[in-house]
C-alpha atoms as a PDB file:
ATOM      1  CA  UNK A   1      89.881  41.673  52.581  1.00  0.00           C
ATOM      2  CA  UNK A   2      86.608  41.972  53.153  1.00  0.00           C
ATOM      3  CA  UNK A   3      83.727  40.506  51.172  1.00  0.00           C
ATOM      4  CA  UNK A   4      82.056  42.872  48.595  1.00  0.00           C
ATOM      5  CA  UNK A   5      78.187  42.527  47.599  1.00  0.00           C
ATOM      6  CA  UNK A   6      78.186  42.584  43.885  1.00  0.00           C
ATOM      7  CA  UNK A   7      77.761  46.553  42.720  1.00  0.00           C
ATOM      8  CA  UNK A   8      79.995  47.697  45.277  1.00  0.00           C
ATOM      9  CA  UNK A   9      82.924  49.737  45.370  1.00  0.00           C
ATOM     10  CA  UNK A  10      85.725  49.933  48.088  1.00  0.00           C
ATOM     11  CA  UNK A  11      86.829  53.239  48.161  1.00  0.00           C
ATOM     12  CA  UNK A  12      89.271  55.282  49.999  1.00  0.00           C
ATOM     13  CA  UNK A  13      87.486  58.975  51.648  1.00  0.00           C
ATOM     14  CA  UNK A  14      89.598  62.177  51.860  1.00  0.00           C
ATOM     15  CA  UNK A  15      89.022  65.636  52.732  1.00  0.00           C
ATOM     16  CA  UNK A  16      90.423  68.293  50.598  1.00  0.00           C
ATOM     17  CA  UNK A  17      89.563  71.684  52.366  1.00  0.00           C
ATOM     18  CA  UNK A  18      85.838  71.261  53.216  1.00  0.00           C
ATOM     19  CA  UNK A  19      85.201  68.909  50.296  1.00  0.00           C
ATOM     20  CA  UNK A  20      85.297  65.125  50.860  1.00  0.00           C
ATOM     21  CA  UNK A  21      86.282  63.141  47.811  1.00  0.00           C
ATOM     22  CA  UNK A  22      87.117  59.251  47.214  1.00  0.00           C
ATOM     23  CA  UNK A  23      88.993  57.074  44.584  1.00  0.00           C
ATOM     24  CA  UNK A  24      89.169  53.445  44.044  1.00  0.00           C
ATOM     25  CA  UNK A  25      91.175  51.734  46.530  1.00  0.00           C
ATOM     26  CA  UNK A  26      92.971  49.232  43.599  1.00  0.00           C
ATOM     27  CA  UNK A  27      94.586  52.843  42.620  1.00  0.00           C
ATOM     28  CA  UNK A  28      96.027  53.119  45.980  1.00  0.00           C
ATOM     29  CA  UNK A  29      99.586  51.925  46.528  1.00  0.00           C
ATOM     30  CA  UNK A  30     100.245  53.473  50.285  1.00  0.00           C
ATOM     31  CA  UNK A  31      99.133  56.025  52.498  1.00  0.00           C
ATOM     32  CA  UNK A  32     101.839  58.078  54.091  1.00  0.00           C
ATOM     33  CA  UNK A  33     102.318  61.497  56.324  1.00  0.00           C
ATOM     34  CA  UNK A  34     103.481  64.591  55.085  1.00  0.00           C
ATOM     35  CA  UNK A  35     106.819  65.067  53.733  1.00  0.00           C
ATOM     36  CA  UNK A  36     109.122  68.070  52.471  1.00  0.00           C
ATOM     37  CA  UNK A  37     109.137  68.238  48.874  1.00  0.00           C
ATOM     38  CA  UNK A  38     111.784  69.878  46.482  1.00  0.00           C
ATOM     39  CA  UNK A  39     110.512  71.699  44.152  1.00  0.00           C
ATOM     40  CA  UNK A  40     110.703  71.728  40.702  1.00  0.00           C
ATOM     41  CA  UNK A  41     111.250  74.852  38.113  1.00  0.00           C
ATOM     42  CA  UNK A  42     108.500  75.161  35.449  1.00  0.00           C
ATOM     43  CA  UNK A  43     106.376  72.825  37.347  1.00  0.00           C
ATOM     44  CA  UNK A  44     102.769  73.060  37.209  1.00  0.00           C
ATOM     45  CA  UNK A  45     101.512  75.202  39.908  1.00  0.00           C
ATOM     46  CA  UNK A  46      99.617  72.197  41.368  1.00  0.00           C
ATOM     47  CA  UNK A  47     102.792  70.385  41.892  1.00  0.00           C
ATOM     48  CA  UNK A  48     104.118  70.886  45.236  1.00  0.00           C
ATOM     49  CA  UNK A  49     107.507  69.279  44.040  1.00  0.00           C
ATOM     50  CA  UNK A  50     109.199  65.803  44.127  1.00  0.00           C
ATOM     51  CA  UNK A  51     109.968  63.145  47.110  1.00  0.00           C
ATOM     52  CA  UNK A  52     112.417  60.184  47.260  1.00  0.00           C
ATOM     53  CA  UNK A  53     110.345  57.479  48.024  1.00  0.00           C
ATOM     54  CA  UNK A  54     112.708  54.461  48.406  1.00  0.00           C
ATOM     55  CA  UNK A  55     114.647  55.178  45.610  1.00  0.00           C
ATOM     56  CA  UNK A  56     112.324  56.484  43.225  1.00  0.00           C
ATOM     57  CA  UNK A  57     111.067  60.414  42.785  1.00  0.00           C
ATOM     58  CA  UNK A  58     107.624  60.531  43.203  1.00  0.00           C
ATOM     59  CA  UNK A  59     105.941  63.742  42.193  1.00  0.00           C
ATOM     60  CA  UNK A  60     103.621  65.262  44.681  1.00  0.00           C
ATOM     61  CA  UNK A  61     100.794  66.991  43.790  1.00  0.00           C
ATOM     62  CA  UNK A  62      98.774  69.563  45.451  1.00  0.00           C
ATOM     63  CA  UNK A  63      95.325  67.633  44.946  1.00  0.00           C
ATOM     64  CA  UNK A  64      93.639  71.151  46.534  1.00  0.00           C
ATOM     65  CA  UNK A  65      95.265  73.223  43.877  1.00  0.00           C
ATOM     66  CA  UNK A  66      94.759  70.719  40.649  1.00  0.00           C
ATOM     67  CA  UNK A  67      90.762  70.973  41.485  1.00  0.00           C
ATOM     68  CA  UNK A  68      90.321  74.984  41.575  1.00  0.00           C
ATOM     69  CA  UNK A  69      90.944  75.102  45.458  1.00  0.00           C
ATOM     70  CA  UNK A  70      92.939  77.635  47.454  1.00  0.00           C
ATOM     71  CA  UNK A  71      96.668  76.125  47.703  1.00  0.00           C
ATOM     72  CA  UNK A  72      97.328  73.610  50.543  1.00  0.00           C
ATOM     73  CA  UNK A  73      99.887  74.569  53.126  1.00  0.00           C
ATOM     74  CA  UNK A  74     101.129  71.280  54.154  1.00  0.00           C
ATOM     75  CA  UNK A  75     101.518  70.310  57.960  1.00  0.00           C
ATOM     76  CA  UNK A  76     102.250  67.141  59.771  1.00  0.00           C
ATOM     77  CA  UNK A  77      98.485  66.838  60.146  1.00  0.00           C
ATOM     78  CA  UNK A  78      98.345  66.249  56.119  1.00  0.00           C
ATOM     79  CA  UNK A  79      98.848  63.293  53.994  1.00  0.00           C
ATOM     80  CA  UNK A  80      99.764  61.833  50.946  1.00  0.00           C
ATOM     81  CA  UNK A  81      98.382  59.120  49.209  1.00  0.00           C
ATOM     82  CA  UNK A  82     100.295  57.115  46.777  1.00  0.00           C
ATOM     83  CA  UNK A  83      98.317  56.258  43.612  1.00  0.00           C
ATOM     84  CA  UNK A  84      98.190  54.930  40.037  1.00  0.00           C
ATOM     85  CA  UNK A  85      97.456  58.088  37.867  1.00  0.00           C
ATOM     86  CA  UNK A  86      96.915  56.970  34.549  1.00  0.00           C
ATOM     87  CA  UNK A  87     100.527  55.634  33.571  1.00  0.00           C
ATOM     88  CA  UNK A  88     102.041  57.456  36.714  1.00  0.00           C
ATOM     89  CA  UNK A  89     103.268  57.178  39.846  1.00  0.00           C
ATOM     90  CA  UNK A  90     101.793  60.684  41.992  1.00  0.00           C
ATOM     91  CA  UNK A  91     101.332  61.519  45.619  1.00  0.00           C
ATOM     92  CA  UNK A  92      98.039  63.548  46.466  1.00  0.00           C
ATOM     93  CA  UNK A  93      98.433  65.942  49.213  1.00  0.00           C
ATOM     94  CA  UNK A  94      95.393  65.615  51.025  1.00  0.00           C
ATOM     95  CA  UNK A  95      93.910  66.702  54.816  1.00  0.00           C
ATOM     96  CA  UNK A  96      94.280  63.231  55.672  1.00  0.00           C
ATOM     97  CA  UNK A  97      92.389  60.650  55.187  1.00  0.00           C
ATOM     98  CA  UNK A  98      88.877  59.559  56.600  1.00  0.00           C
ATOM     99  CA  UNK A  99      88.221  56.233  56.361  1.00  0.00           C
ATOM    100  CA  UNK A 100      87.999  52.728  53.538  1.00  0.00           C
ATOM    101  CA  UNK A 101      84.044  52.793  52.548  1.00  0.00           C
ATOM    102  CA  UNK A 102      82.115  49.983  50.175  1.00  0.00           C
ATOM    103  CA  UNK A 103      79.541  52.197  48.479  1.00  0.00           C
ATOM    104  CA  UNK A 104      76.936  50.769  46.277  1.00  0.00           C
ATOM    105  CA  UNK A 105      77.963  51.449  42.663  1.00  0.00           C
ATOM    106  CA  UNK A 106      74.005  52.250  41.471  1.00  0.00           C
ATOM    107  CA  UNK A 107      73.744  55.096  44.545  1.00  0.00           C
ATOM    108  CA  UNK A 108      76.655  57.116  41.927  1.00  0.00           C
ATOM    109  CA  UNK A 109      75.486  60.004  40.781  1.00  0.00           C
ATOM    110  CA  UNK A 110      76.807  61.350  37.082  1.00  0.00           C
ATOM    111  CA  UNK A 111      78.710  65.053  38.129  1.00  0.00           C
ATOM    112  CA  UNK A 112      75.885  67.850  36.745  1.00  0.00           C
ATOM    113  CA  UNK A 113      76.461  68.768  33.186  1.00  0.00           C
ATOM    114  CA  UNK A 114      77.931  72.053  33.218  1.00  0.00           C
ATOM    115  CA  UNK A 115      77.880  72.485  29.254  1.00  0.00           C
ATOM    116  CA  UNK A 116      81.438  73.070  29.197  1.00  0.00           C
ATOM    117  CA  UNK A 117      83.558  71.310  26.230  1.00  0.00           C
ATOM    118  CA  UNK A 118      86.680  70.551  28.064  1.00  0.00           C
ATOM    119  CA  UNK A 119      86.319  66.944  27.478  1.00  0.00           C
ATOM    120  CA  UNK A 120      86.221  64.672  30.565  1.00  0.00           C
ATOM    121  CA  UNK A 121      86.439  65.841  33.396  1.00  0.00           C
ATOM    122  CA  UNK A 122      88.431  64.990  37.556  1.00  0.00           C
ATOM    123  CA  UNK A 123      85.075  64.057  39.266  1.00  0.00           C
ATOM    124  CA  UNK A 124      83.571  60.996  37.760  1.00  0.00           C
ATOM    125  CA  UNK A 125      80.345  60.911  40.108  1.00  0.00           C
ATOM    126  CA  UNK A 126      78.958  62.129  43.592  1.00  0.00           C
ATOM    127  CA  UNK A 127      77.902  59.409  46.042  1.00  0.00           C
ATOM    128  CA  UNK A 128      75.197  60.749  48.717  1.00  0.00           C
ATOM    129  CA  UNK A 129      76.271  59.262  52.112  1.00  0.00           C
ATOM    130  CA  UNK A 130      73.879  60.178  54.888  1.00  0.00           C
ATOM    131  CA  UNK A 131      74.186  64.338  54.687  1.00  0.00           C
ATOM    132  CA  UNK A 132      77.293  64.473  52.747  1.00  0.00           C
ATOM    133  CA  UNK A 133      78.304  64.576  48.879  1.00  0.00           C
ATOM    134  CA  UNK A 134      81.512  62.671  48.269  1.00  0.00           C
ATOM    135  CA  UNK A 135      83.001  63.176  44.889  1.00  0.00           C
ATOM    136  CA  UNK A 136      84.275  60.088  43.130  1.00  0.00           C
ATOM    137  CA  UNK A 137      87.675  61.715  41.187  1.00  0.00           C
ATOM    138  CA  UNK A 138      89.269  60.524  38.228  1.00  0.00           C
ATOM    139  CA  UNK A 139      92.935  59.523  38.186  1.00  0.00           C
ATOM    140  CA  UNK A 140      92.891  59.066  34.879  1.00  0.00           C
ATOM    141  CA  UNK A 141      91.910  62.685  34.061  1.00  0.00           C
ATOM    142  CA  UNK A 142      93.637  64.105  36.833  1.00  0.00           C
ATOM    143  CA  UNK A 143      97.104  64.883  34.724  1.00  0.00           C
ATOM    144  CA  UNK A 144      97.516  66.471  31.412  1.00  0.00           C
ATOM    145  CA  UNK A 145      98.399  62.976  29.174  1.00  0.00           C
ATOM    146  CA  UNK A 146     102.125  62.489  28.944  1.00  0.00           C
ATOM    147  CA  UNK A 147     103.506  64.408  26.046  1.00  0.00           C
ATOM    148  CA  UNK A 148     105.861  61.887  23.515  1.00  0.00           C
ATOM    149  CA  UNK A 149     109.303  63.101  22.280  1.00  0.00           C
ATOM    150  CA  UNK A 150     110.073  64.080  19.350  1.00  0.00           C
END
């Protein structure tokens, strides 16, 4: 592993349509390519459906969808990237990933205040890397919180 400067983050860059976006790279279990999903009735839309991932169903989510974007129509040129999300195990269907950068932690910028009161939100900061905005996400806001039974 490389050696990190104090401040800095090491964080894994994705395109999802024409936005890039990054998360933490300790979320990050494994990088894989594209694979058929099952889907699931009375799934989220966002949730392209499940995977058996060496034993284990792994939901995959349609990272496109979950932020606002037009539905991804997976191809073998896609990815998914297997992360930590809160207290769960999710794939992210992404373009594919770009690269592993260490970005200063000062050069993150807070997301612009929109006024809206829906509580935290997916994009915890915007990091200005030469001419393009990369959008730190979330994973801990990126699923509703896991309902208990009753």
């Amino acid at each position: 592993m490389p050696n990190r400067a104090p401040g800095q983050r090491e964080l894994v860059g994705f395109r999802v349509g024409e936005q890039a976006f990054c998360i933490d790279i300790t979320s990050v279990l494994e990088i894989r390519g594209w694979t058929a999903t099952t889907p699931l009735p009375g799934a989220p839309a966002y949730m392209k459906g499940v995977v058996n991932l060496r034993g284990t169903v792994l939901p995959i989510i349609d990272l496109a969808s979950r932020l606002g974007l037009p539905s991804t129509e997976p191809s073998a040129r896609h990815a998914i990237v297997v992360v930590r999300c809160g207290q769960r195990t999710v794939g992210l269907l992404v373009e594919g990933v770009s690269d592993i950068m260490q970005l200063d932690d000062a050069a993150r910028q807070d997301p612009p205040n929109m006024g809206e009161a829906q509580g935290p939100g997916v994009v915890s900061g915007v990091f200005a890397v030469d001419s393009n905005l990369i959008s730190l996400l979330d994973l801990d806001n990126l699923l509703p919180p896991i309902r208990e039974a009753a």
